[in-house]
Protein backbone atom coordinates (compact mmCIF):
# COMPACT_ATOMS: atom_id res chain seq x y z
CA UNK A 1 85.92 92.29 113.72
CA UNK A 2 87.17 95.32 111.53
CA UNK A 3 86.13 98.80 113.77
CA UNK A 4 85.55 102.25 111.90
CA UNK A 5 86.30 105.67 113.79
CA UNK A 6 85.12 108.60 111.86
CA UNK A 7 86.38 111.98 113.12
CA UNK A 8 85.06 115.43 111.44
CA UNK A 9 88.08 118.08 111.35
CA UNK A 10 87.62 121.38 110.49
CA UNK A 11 90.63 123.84 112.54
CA UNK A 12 89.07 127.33 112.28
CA UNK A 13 87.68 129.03 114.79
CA UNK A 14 83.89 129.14 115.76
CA UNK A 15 82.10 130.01 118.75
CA UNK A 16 82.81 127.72 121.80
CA UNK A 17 86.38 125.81 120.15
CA UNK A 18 89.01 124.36 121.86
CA UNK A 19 92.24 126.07 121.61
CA UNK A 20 95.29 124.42 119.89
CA UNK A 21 93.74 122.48 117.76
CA UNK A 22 96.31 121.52 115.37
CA UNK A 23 97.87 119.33 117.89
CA UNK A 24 94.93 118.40 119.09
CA UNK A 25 94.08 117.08 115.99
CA UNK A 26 97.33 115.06 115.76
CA UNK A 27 97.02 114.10 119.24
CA UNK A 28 93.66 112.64 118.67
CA UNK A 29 95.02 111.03 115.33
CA UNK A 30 97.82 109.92 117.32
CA UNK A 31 95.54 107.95 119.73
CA UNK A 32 94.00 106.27 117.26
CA UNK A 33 97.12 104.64 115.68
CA UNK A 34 98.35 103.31 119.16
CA UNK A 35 95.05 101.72 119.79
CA UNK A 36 95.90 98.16 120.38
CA UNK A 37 93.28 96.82 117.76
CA UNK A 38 94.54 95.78 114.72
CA UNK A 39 91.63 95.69 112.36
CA UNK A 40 90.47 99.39 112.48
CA UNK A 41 90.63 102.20 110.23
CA UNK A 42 90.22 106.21 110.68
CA UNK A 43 88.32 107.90 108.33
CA UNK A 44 88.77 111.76 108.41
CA UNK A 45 86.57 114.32 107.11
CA UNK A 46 87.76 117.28 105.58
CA UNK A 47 85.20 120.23 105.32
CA UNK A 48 87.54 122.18 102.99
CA UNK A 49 90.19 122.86 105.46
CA UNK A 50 93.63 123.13 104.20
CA UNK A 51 95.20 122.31 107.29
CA UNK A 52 93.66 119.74 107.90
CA UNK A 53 94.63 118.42 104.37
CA UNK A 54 98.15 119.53 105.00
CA UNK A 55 99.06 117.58 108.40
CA UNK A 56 97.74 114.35 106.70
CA UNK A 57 99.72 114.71 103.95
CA UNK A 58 102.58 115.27 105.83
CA UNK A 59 102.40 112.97 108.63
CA UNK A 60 99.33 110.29 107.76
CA UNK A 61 99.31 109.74 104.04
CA UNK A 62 101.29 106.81 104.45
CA UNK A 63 99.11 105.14 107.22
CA UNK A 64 97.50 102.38 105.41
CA UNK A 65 94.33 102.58 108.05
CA UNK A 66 93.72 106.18 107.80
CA UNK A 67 91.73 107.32 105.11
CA UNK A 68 91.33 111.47 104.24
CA UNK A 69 87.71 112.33 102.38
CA UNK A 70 87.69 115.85 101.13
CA UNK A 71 84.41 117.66 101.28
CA UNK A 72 82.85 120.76 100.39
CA UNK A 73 83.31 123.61 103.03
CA UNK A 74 80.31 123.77 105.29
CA UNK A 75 79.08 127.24 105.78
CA UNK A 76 76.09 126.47 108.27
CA UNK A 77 74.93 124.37 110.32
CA UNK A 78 76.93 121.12 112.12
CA UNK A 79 78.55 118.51 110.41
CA UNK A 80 76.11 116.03 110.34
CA UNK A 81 75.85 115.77 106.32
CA UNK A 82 80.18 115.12 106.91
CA UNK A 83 79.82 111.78 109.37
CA UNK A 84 77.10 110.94 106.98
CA UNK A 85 79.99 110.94 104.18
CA UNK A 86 82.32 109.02 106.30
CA UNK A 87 79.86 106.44 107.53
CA UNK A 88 79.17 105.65 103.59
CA UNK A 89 83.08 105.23 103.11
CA UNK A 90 83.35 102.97 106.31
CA UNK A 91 84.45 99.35 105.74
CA UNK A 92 84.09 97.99 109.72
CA UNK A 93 81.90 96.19 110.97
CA UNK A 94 81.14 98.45 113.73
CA UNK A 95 81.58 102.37 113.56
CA UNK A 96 82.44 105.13 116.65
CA UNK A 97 83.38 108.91 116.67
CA UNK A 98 86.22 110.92 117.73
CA UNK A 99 85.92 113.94 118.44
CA UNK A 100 89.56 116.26 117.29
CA UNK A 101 89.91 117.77 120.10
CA UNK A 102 90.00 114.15 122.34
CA UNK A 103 91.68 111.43 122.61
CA UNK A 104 91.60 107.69 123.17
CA UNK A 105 93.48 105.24 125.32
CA UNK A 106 94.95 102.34 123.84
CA UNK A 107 92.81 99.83 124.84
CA UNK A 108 89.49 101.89 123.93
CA UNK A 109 88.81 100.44 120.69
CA UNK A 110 89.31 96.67 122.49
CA UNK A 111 87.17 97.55 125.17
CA UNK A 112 84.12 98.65 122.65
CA UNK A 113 84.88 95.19 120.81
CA UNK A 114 84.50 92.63 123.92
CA UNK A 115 81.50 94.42 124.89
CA UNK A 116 79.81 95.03 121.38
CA UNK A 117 76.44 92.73 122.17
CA UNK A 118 74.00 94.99 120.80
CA UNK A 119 73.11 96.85 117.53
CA UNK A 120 74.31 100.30 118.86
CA UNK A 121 76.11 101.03 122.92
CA UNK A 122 76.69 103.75 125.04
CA UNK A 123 79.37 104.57 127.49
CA UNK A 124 80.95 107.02 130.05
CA UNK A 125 83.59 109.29 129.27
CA UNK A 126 86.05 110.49 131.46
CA UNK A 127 86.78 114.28 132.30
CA UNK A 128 89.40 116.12 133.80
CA UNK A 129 88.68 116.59 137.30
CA UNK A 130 88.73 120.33 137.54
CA UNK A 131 85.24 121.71 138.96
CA UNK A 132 84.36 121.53 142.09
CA UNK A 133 80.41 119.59 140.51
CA UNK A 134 82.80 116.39 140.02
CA UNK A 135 84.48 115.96 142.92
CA UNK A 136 82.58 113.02 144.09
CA UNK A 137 83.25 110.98 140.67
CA UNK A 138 85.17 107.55 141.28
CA UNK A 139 88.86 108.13 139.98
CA UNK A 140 90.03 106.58 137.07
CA UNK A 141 93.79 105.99 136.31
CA UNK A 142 95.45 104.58 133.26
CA UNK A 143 99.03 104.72 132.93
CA UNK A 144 99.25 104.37 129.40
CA UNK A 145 97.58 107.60 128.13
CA UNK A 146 99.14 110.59 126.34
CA UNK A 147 102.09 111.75 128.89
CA UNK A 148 100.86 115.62 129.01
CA UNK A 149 97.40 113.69 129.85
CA UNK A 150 98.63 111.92 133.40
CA UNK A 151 98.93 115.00 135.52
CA UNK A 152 95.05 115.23 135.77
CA UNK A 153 92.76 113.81 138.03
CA UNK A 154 90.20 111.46 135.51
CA UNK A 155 86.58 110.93 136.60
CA UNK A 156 83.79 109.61 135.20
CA UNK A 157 81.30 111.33 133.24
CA UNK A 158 77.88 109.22 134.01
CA UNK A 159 76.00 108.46 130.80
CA UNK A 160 72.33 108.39 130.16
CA UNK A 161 69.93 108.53 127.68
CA UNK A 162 68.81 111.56 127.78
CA UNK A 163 69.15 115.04 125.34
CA UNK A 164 72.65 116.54 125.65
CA UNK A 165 74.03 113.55 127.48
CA UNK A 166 74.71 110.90 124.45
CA UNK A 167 76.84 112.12 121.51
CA UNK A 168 79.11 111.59 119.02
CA UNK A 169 81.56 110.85 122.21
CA UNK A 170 80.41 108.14 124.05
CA UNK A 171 77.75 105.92 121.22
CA UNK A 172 78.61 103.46 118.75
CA UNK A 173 76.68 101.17 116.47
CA UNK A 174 76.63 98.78 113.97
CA UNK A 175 77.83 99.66 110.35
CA UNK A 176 74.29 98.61 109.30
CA UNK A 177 72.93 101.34 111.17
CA UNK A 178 73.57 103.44 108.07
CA UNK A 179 71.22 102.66 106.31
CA UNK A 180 68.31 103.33 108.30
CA UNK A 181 69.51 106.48 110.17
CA UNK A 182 71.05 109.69 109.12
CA UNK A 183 72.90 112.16 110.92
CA UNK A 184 71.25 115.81 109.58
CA UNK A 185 72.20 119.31 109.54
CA UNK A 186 70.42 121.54 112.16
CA UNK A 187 71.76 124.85 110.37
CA UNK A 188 72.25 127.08 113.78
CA UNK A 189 70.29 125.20 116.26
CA UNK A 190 72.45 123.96 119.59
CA UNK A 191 75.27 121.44 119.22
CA UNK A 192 73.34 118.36 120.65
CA UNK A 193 70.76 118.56 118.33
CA UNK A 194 71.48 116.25 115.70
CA UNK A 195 73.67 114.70 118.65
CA UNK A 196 70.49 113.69 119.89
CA UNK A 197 67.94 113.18 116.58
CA UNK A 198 70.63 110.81 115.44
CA UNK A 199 70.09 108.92 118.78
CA UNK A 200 66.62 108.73 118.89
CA UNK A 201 66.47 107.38 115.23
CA UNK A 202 68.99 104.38 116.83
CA UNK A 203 66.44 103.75 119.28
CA UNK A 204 63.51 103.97 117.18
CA UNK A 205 64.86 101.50 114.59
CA UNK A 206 67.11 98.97 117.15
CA UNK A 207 65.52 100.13 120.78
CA UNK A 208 67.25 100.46 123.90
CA UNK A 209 71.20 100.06 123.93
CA UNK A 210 73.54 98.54 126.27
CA UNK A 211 75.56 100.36 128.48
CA UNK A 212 79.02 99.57 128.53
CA UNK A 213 81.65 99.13 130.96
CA UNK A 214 84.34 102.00 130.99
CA UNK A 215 85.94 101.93 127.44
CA UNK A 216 89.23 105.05 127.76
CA UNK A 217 87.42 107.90 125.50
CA UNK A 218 89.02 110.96 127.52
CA UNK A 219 86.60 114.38 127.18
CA UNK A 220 89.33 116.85 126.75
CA UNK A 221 87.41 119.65 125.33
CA UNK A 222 84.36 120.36 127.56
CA UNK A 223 82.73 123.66 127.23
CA UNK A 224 79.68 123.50 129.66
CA UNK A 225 82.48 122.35 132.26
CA UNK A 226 84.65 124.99 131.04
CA UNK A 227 87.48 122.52 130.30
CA UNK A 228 89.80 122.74 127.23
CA UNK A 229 93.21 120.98 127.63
């Protein structure tokens, strides 16, 4: 089964970004090549930004699986109109989202796969360990993540279904899904928004989901738990 990952890039700064982001961005890109999956491909969307354009073509152009789409530059709103693009260029059979600012352990993509008995899933993430609120999570260690990754202490993140609780991080769908729902632009309204329209639509048209086991998608850029590593 061929798996799409769509990831929006766009490096400037905005209210509430995670610092770095340039190797961010290659360290999420990075993840995605050493997943252990061999039928996948990365499609990443471009809103205009030149460096984003400029570290594909000088360390990714050759990566048969990635794929850079160039769009217009996106002045307001999120960048639901750019996954939109992305899920129209997809080719798997299944899609998921990366955020640039994350990353994925090797076995992530694998882990969706064996589990992937449903039209669309959800799953926990896991977050750095680092406020005092998360102290009671259950530990989770994997010794083949990023090196600079290892010296933190990785939780859980419960999922639900519930507004501000399922995004673009932890759901994942069939390609088909396309077709009948549609990620929008919310034009200054919070970050969750279309998170969580584009959610409901998946349940309205395919119901409830199945929650998955854990499945290695590491939350390194956290605002509401002040996190950003």
């Amino acid at each position: 089964m061929k798996h799409s990952v769509i990831m929006i890039s766009f490096l400037g700064n905005y209210p509430n970004c995670a610092t770095n982001r340039e190797e961010k961005f290659k360290r999420a890109v990075d993840s995605f090549i050493l997943n252990t999956h061999k039928e996948k491909e990365l499609i990443i969307v471009s809103d205009g930004c030149e460096k984003t354009n400029f570290i594909y073509n000088t360390l990714y152009k050759d990566v048969d699986n990635i794929k850079l789409l160039i769009a217009p530059k996106q002045e307001k709103g999120y960048p639901g109109a750019l996954r939109t693009l992305g899920l129209f260029l997809a080719k798997g059979d299944t899609v998921s989202y990366l955020d640039s600012d994350d990353y994925i352990a090797p076995n992530h993509i694998k882990n969706l796969l064996i589990n992937f008995n449903s039209d669309w899933v959800y799953y926990d993430t896991l977050l750095p360990d680092i406020k005092r609120e998360f102290l009671n999570m259950k530990e989770v260690k994997d010794e083949s993540i990023n090196s600079n990754l290892k010296s933190y202490r990785w939780t859980h993140l419960p999922s639900r279904i519930i507004r501000g609780n399922l995004r673009t991080a932890n759901i994942a769908h069939i390609l088909e899904a396309r077709e009948k729902c549609f990620w929008k632009n919310w034009n200054g309204l919070e970050g969750d928004s279309e998170d969580w329209d584009f959610v409901c639509q998946l349940q309205k048209k395919y119901g409830n989901p199945v929650k998955l086991d854990y499945t290695g998608y590491y939350l390194c850029h956290f605002p509401v738990a002040d996190i950003d590593i």
